[in-house]
C-alpha atoms as a PDB file:
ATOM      1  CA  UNK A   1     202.004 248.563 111.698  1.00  0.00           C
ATOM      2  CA  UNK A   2     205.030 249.036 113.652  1.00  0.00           C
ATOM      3  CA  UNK A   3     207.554 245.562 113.304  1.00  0.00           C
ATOM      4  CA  UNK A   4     206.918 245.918 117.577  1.00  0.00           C
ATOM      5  CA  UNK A   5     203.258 245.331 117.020  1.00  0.00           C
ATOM      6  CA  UNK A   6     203.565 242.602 114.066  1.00  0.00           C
ATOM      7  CA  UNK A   7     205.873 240.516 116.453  1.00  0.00           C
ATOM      8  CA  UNK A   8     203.346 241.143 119.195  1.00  0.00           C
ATOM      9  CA  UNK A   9     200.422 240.151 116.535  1.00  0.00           C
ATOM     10  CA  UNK A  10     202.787 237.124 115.495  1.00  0.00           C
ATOM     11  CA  UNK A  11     203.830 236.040 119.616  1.00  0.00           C
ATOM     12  CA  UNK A  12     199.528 235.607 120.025  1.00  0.00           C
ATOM     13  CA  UNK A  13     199.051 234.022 116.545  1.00  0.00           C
ATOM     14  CA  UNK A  14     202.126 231.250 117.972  1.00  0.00           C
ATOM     15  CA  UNK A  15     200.484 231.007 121.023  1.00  0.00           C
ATOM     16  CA  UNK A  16     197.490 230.160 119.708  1.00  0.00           C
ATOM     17  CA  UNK A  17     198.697 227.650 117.046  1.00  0.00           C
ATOM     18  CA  UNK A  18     200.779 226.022 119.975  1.00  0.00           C
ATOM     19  CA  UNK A  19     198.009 225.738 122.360  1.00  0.00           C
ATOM     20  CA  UNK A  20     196.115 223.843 119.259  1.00  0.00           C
ATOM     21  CA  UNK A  21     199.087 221.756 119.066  1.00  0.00           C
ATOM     22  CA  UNK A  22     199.716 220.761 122.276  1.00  0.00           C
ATOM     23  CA  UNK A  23     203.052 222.452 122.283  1.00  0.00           C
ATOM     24  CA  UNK A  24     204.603 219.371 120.374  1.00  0.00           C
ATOM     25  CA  UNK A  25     206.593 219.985 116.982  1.00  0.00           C
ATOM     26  CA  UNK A  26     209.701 222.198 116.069  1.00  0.00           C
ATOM     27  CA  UNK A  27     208.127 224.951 116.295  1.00  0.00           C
ATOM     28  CA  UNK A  28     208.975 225.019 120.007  1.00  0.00           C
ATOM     29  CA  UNK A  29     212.579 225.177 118.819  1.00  0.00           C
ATOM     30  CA  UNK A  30     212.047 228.769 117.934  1.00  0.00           C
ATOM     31  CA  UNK A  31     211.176 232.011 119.555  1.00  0.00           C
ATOM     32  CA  UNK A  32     208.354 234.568 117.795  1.00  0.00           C
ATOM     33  CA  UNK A  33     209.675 235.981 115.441  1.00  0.00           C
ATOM     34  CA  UNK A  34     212.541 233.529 113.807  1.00  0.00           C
ATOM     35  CA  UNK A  35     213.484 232.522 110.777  1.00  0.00           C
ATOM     36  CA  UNK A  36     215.650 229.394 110.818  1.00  0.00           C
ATOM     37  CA  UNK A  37     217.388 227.636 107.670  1.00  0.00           C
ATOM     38  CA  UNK A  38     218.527 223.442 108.378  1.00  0.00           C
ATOM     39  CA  UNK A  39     221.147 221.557 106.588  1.00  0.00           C
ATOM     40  CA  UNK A  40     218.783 218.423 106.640  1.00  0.00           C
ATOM     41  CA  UNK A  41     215.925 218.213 106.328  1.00  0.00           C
ATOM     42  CA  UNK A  42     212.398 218.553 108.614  1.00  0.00           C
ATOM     43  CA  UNK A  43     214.446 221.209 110.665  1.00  0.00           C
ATOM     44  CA  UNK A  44     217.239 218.908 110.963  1.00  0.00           C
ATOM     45  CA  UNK A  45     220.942 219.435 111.006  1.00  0.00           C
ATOM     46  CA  UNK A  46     222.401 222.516 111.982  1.00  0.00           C
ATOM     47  CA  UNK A  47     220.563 225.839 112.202  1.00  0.00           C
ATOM     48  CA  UNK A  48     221.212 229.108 110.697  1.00  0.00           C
ATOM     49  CA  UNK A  49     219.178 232.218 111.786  1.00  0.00           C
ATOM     50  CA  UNK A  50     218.110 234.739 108.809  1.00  0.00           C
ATOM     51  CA  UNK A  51     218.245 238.192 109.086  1.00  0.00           C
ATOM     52  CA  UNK A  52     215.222 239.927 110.054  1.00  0.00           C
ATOM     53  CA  UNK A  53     216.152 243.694 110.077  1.00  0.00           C
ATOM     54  CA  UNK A  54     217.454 244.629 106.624  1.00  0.00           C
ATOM     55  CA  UNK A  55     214.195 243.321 104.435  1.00  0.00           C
ATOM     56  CA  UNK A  56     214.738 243.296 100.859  1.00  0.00           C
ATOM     57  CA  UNK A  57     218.652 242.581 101.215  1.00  0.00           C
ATOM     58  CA  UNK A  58     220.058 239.289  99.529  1.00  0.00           C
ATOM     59  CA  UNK A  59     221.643 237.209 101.792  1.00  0.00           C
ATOM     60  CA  UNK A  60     223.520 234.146 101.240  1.00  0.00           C
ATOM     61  CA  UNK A  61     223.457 231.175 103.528  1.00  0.00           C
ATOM     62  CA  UNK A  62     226.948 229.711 104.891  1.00  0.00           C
ATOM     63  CA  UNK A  63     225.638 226.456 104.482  1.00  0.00           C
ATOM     64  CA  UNK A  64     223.034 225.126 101.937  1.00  0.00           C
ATOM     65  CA  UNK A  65     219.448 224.680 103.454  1.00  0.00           C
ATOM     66  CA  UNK A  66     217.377 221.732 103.040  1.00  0.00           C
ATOM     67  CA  UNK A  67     214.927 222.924 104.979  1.00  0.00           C
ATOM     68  CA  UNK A  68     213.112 226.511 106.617  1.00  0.00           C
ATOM     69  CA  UNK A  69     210.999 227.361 109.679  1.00  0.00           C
ATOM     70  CA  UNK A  70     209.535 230.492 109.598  1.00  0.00           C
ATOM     71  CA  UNK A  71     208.047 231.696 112.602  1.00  0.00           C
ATOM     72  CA  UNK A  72     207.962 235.511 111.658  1.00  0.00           C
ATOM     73  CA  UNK A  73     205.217 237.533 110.282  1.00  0.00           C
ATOM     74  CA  UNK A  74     207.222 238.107 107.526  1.00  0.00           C
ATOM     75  CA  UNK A  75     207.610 235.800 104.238  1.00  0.00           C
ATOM     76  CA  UNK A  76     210.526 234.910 103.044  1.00  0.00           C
ATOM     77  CA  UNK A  77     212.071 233.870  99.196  1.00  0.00           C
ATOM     78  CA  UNK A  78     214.090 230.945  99.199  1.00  0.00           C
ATOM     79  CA  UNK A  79     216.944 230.684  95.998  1.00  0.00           C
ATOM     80  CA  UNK A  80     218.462 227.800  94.697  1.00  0.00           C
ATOM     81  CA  UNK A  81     221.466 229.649  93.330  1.00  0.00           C
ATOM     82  CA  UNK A  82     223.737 232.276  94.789  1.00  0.00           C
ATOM     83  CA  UNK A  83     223.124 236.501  95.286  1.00  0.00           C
ATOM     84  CA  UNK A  84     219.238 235.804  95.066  1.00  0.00           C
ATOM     85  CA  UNK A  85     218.976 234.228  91.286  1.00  0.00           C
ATOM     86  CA  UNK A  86     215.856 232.719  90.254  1.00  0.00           C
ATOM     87  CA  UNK A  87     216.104 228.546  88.754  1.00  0.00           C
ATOM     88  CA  UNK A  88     216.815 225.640  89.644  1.00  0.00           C
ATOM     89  CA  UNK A  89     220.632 224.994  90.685  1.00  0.00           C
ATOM     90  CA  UNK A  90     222.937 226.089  88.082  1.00  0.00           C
ATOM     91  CA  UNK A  91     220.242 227.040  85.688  1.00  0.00           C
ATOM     92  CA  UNK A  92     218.174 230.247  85.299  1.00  0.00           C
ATOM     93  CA  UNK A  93     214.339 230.323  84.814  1.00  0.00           C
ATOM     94  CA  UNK A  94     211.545 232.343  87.289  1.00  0.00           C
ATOM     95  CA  UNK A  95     211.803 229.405  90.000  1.00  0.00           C
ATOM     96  CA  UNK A  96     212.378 230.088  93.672  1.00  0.00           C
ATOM     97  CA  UNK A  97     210.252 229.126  96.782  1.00  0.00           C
ATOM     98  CA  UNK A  98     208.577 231.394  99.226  1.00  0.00           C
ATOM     99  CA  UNK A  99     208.395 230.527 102.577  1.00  0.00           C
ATOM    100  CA  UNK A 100     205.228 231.886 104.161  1.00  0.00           C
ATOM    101  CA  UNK A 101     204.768 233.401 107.728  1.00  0.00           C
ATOM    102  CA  UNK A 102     204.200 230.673 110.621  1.00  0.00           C
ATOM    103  CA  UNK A 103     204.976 227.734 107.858  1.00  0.00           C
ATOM    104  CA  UNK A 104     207.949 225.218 108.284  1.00  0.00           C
ATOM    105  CA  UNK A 105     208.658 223.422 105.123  1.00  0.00           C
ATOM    106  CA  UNK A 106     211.562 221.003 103.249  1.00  0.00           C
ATOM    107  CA  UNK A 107     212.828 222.418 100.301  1.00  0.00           C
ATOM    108  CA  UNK A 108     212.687 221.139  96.790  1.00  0.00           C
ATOM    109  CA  UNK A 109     216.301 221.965  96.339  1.00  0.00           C
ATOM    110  CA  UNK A 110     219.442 223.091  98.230  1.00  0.00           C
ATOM    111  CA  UNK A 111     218.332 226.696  99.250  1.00  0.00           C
ATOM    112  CA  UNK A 112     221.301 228.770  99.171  1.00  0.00           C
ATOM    113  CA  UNK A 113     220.302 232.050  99.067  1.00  0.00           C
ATOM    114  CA  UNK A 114     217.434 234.227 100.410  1.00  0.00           C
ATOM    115  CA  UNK A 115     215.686 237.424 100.618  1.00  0.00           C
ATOM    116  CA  UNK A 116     212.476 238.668 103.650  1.00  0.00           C
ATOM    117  CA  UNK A 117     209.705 240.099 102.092  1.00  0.00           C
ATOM    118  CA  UNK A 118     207.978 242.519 105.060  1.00  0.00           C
ATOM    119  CA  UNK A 119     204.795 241.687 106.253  1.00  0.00           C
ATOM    120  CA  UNK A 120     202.107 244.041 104.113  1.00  0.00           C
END
């Protein structure tokens, strides 16, 4: 599936869950396909958008993250430490959080660091 046609999937799969929802929520404060990281929390604060073409790549956020919306088709692995390392802040162990497709969530720690997982 071409990322074309999973957006296209993804724009009817929003369109659906918004009609269910009456429009109301944040998702309306995102277009198909986003991924946004707040500095507060419930998709407070200020926004940052994650990069959507390069999946796989680390990134690190400007700004720590308190909380994600993900309105993509794609997943996406939230880290608590920098360059994409696995723990808690300051400490290493397997822990990160995933962020799943259509899913808007607080995090259970500063996210400051993440990586997209493609759509399978």
């Amino acid at each position: 599936m071409t990322r074309r046609t999973r957006k296209l999937a993804t724009a009817a799969t929003a369109a659906a869950l918004l009609a269910l929802a009456g429009g109301a929520g944040s998702a309306t404060a995102a277009d198909v396909g986003d991924v946004f990281f707040y500095s507060g929390t419930g998709q407070s604060g200020s926004r940052t958008p994650a990069s959507l073409d390069d999946p796989g790549t680390c990134h690190n956020l400007a700004e720590p993250a308190l909380s994600g919306l993900d309105y993509a088709v794609d997943y996406v692995n939230v880290y608590f430490n920098s360059d994409c390392r696995t723990g808690a802040p300051g400490t290493s162990s397997d822990l990160y959080y995933v962020l799943g497709s259509l899913h808007a969530d607080d995090f259970p720690y500063p996210a400051v660091s993440y990586r997209v997982r493609p759509a399978s």
